[in-house]
N, C-alpha and C. Protein backbone atom coordinates (compact mmCIF):
# COMPACT_ATOMS: atom_id res chain seq x y z
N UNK A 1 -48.87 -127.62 -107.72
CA UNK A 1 -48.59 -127.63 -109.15
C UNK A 1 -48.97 -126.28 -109.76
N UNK A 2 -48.25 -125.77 -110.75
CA UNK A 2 -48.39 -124.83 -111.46
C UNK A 2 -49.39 -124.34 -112.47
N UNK A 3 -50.35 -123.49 -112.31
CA UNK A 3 -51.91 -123.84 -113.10
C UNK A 3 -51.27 -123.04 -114.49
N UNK A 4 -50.43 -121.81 -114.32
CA UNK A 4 -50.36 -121.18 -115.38
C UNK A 4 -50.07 -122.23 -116.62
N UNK A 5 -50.32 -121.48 -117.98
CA UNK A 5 -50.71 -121.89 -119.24
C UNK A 5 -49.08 -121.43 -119.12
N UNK A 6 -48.61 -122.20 -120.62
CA UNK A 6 -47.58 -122.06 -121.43
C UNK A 6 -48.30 -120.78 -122.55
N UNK A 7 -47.95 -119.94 -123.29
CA UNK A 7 -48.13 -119.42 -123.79
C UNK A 7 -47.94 -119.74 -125.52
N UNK A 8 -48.85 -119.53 -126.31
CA UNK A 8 -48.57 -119.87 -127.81
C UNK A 8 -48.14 -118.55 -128.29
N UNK A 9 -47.28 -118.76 -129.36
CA UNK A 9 -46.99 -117.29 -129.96
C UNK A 9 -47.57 -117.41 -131.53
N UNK A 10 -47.62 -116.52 -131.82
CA UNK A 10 -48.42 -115.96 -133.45
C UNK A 10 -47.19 -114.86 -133.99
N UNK A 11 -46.70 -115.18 -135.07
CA UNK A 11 -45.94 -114.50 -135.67
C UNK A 11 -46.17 -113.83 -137.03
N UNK A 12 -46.45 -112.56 -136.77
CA UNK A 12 -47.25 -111.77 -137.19
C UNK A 12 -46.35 -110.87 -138.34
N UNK A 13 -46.94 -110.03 -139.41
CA UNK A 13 -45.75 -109.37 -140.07
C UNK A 13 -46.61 -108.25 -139.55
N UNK A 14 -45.49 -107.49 -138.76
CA UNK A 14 -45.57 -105.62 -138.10
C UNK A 14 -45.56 -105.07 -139.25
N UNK A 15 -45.05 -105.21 -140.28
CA UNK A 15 -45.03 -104.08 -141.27
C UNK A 15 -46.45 -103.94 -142.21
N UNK A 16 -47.42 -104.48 -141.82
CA UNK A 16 -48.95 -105.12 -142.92
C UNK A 16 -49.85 -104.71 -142.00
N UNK A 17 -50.48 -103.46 -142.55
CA UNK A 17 -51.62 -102.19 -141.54
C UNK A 17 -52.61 -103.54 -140.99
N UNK A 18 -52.85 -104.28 -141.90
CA UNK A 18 -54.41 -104.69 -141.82
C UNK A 18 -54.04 -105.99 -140.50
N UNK A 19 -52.69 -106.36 -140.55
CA UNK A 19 -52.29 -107.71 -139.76
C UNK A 19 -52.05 -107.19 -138.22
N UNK A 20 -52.15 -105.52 -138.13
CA UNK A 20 -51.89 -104.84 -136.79
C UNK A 20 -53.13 -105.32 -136.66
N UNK A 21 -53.94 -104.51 -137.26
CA UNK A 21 -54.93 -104.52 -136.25
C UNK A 21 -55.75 -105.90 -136.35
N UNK A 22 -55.77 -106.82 -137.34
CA UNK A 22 -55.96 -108.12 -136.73
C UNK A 22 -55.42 -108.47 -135.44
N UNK A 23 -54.53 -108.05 -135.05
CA UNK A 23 -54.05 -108.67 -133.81
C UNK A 23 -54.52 -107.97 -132.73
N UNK A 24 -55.09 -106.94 -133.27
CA UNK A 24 -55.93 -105.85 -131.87
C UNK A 24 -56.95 -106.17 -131.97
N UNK A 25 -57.84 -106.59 -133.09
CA UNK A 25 -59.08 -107.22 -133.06
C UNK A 25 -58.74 -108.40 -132.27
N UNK A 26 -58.15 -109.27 -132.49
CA UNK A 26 -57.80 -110.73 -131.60
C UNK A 26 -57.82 -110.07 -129.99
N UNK A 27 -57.15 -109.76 -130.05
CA UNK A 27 -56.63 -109.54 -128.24
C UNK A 27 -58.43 -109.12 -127.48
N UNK A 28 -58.75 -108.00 -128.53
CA UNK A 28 -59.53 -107.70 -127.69
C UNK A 28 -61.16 -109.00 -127.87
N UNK A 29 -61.13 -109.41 -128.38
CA UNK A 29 -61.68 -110.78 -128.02
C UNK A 29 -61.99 -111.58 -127.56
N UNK A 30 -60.56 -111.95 -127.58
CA UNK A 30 -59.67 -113.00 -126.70
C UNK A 30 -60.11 -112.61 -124.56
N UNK A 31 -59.58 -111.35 -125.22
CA UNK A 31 -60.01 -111.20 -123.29
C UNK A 31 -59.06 -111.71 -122.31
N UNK A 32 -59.54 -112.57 -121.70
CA UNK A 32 -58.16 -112.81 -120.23
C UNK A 32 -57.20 -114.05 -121.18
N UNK A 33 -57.79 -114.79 -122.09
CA UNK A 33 -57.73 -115.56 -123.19
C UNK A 33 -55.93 -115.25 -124.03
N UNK A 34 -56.75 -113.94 -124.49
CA UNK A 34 -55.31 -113.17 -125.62
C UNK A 34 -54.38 -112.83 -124.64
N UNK A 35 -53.91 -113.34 -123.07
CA UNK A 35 -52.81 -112.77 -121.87
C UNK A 35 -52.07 -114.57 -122.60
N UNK A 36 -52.69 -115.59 -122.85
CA UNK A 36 -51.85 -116.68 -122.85
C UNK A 36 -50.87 -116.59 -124.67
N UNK A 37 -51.08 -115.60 -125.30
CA UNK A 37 -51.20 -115.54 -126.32
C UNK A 37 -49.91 -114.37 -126.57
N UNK A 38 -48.28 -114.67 -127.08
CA UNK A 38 -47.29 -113.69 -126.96
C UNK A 38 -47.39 -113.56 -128.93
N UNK A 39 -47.12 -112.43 -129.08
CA UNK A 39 -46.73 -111.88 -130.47
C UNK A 39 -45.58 -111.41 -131.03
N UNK A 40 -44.95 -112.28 -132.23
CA UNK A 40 -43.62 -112.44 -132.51
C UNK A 40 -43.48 -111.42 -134.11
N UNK A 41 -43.07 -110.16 -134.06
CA UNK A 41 -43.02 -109.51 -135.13
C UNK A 41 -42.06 -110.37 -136.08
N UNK A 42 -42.29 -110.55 -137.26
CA UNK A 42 -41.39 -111.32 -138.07
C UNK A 42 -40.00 -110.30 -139.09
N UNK A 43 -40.99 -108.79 -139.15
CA UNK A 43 -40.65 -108.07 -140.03
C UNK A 43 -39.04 -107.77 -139.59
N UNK A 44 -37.28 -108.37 -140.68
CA UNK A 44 -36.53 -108.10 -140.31
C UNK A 44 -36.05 -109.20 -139.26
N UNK A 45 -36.67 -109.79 -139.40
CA UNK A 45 -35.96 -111.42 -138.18
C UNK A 45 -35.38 -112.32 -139.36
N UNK A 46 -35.23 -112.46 -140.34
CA UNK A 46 -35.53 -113.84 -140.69
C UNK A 46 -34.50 -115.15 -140.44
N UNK A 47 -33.18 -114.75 -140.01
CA UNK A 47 -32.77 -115.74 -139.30
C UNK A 47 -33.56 -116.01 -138.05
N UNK A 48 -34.01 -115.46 -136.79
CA UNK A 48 -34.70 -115.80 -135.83
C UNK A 48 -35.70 -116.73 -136.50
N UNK A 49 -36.03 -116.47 -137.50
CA UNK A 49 -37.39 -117.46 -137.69
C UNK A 49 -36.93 -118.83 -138.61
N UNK A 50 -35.88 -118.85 -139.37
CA UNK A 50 -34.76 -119.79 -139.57
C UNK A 50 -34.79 -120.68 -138.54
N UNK A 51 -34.20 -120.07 -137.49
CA UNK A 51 -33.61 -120.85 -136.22
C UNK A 51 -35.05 -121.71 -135.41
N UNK A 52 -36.22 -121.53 -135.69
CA UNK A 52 -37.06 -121.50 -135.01
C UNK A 52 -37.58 -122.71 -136.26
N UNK A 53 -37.14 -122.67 -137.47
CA UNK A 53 -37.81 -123.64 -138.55
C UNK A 53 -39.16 -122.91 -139.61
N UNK A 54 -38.96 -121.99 -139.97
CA UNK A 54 -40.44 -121.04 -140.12
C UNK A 54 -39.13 -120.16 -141.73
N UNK A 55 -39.41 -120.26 -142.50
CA UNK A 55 -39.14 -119.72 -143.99
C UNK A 55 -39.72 -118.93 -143.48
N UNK A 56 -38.84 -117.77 -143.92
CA UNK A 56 -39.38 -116.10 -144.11
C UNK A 56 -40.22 -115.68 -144.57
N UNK A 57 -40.18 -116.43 -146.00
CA UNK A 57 -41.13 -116.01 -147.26
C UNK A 57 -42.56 -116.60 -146.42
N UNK A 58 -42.73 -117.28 -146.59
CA UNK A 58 -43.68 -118.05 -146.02
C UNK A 58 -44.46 -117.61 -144.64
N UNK A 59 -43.52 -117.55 -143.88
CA UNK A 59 -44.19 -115.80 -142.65
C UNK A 59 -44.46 -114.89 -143.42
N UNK A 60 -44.50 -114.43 -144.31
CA UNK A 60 -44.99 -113.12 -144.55
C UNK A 60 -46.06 -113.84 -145.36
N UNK A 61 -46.69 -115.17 -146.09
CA UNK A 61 -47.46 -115.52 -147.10
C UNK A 61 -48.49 -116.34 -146.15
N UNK A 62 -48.25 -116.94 -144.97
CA UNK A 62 -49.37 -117.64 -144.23
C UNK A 62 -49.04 -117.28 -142.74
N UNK A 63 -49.83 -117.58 -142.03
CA UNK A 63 -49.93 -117.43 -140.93
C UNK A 63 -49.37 -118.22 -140.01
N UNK A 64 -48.71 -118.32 -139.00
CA UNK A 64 -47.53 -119.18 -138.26
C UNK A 64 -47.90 -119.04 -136.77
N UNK A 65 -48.39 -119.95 -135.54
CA UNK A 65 -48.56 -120.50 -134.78
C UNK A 65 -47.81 -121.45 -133.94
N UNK A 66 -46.92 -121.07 -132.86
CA UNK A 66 -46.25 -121.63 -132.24
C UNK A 66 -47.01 -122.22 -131.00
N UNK A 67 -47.35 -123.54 -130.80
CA UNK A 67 -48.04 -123.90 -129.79
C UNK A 67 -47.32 -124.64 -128.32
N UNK A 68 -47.88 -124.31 -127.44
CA UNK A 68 -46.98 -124.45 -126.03
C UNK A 68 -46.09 -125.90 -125.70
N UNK A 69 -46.13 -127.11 -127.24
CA UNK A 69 -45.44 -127.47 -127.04
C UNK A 69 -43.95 -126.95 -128.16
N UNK A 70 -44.15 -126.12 -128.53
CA UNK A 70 -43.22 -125.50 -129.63
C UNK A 70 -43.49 -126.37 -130.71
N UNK A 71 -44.67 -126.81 -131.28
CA UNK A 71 -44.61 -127.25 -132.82
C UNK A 71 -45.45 -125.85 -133.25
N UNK A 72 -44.76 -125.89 -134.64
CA UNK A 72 -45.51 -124.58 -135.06
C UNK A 72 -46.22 -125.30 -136.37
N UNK A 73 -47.42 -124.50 -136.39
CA UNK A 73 -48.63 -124.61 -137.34
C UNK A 73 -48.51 -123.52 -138.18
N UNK A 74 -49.24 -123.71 -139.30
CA UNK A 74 -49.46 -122.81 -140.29
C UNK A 74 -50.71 -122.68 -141.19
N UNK A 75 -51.07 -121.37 -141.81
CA UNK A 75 -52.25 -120.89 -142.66
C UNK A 75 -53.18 -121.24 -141.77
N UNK A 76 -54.23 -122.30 -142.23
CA UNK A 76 -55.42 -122.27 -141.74
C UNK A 76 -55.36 -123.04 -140.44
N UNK A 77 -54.47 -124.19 -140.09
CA UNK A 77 -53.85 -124.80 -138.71
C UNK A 77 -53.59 -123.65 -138.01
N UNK A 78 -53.07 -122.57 -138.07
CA UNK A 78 -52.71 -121.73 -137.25
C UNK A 78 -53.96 -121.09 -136.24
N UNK A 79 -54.25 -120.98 -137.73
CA UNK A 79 -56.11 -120.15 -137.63
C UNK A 79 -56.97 -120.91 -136.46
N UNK A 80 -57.07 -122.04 -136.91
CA UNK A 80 -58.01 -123.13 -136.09
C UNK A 80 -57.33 -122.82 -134.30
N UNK A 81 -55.58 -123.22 -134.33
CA UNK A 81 -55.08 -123.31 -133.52
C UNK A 81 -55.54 -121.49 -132.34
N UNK A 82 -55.49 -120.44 -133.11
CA UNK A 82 -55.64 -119.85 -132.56
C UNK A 82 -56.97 -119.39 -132.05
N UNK A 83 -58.22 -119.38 -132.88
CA UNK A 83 -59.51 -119.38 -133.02
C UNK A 83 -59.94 -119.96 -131.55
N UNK A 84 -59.49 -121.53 -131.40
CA UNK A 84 -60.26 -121.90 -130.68
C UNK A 84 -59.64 -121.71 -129.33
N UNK A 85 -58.85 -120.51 -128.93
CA UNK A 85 -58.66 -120.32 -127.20
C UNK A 85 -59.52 -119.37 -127.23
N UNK A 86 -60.58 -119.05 -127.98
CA UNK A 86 -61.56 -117.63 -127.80
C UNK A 86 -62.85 -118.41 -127.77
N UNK A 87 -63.30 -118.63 -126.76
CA UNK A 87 -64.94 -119.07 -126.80
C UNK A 87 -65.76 -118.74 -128.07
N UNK A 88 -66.00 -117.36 -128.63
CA UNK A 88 -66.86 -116.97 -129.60
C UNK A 88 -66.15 -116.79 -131.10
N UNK A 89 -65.06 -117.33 -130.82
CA UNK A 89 -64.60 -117.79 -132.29
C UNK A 89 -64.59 -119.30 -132.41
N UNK A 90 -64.40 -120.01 -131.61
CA UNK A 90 -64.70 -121.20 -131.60
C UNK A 90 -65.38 -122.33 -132.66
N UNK A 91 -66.61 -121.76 -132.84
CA UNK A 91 -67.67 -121.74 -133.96
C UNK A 91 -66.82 -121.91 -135.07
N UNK A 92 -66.01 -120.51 -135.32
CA UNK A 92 -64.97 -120.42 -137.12
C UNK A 92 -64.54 -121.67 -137.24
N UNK A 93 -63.43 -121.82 -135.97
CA UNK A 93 -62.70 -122.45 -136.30
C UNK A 93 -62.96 -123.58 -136.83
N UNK A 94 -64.54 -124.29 -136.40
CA UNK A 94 -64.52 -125.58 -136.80
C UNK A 94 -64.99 -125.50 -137.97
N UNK A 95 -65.76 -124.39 -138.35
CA UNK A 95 -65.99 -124.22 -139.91
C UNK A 95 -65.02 -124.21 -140.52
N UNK A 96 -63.74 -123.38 -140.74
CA UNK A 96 -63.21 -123.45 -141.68
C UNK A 96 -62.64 -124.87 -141.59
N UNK A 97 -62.78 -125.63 -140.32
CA UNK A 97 -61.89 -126.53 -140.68
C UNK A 97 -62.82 -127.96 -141.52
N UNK A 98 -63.99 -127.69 -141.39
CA UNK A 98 -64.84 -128.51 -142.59
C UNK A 98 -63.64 -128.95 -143.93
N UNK A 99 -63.72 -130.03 -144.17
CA UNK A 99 -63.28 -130.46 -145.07
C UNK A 99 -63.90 -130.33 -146.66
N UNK A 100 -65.21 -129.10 -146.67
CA UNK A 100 -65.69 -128.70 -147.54
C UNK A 100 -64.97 -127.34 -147.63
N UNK A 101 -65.32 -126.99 -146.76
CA UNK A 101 -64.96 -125.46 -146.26
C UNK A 101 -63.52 -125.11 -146.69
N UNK A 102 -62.99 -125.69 -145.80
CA UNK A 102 -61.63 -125.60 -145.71
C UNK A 102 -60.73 -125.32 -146.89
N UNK A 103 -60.26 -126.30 -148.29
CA UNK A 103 -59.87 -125.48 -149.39
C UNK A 103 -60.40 -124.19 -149.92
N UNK A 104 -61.78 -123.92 -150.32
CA UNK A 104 -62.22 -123.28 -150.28
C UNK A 104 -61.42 -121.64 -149.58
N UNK A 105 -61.65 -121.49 -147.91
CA UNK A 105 -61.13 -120.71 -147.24
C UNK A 105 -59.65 -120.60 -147.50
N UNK A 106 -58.94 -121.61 -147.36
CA UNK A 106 -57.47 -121.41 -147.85
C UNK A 106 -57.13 -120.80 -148.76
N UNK A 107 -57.87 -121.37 -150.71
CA UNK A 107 -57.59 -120.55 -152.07
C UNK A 107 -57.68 -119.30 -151.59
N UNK A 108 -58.79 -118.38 -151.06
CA UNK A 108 -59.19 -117.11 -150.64
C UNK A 108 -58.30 -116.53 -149.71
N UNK A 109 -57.73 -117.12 -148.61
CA UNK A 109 -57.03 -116.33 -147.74
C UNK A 109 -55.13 -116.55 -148.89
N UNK A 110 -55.40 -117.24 -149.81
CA UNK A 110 -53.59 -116.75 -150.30
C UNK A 110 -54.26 -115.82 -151.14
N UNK A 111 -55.26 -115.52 -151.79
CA UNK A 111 -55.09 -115.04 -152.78
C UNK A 111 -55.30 -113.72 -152.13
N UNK A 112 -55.79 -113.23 -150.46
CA UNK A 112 -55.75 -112.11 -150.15
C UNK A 112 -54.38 -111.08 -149.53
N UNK A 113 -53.82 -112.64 -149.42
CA UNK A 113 -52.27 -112.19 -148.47
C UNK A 113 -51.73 -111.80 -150.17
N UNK A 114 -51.80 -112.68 -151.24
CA UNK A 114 -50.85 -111.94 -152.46
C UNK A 114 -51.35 -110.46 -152.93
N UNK A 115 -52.78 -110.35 -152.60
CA UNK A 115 -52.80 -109.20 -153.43
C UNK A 115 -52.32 -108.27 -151.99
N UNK A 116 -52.01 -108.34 -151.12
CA UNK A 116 -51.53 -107.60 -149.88
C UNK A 116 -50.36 -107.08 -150.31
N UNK A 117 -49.78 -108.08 -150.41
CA UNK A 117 -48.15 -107.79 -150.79
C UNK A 117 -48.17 -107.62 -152.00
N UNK A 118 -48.94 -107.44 -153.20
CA UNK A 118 -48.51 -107.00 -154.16
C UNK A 118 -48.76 -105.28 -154.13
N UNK A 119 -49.88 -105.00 -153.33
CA UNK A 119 -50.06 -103.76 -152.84
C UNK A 119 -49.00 -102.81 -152.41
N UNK A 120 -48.38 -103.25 -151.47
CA UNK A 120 -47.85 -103.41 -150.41
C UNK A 120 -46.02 -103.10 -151.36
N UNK A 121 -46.08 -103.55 -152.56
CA UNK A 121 -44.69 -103.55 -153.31
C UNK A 121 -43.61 -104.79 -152.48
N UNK A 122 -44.50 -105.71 -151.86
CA UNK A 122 -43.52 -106.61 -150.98
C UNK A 122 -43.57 -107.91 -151.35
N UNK A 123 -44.10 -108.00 -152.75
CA UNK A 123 -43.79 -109.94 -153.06
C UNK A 123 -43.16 -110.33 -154.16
């Protein structure tokens, strides 16, 4: 039988400095971890991500998580989803996912992606 992992993908916007190198912070983390882990630039797809069920707008406003059975997650699901294939993020994930926590972290992470893109001249 086949041990290899299916791979989850994270669909990321390439065009957002700070979301590069989130994803270079991740990888390098992640470790042998971030190899099961493929990265889907969104910037300029948005039928691909149509076809896939994933609003454009919405890729560029939360975070999107395709998991190895192809359901895709989003914002802070994504987060959790991705968090916990890293041993030492592990910890986050279950914090943010506190049901105290959790709105909390969510209000804060839109209100950082809007002022991104308002920066950014992209919302």
């Amino acid at each position: 039988m086949d041990q290899t992992k299916e791979k989850i993908t994270v669909f990321y916007d390439g065009a957002c400095p700070s979301c590069i190198k989130d994803r270079e912070d991740y990888k390098k983390m992640a470790g042998e971890a971030g190899e099961e882990v493929g990265w889907f630039d969104i910037t300029g797809r948005d039928d691909q991500l149509r076809n896939i069920g994933i609003d454009p707008y919405k890729a560029k406003t939360e975070l999107h998580v395709r998991d190895e059975n192809q359901r895709v997650y989003s914002e802070l699901d994504a987060y959790i989803l991705l968090m916990n294939r890293v041993p030492r993020l592990k910890p986050f994930a279950w914090l943010i996912g506190l049901p105290i926590i959790r709105p909390v972290v969510s209000t804060l992470y839109r209100r950082m992606v809007k002022q991104r893109l308002k920066a950014s001249g992209r919302l």
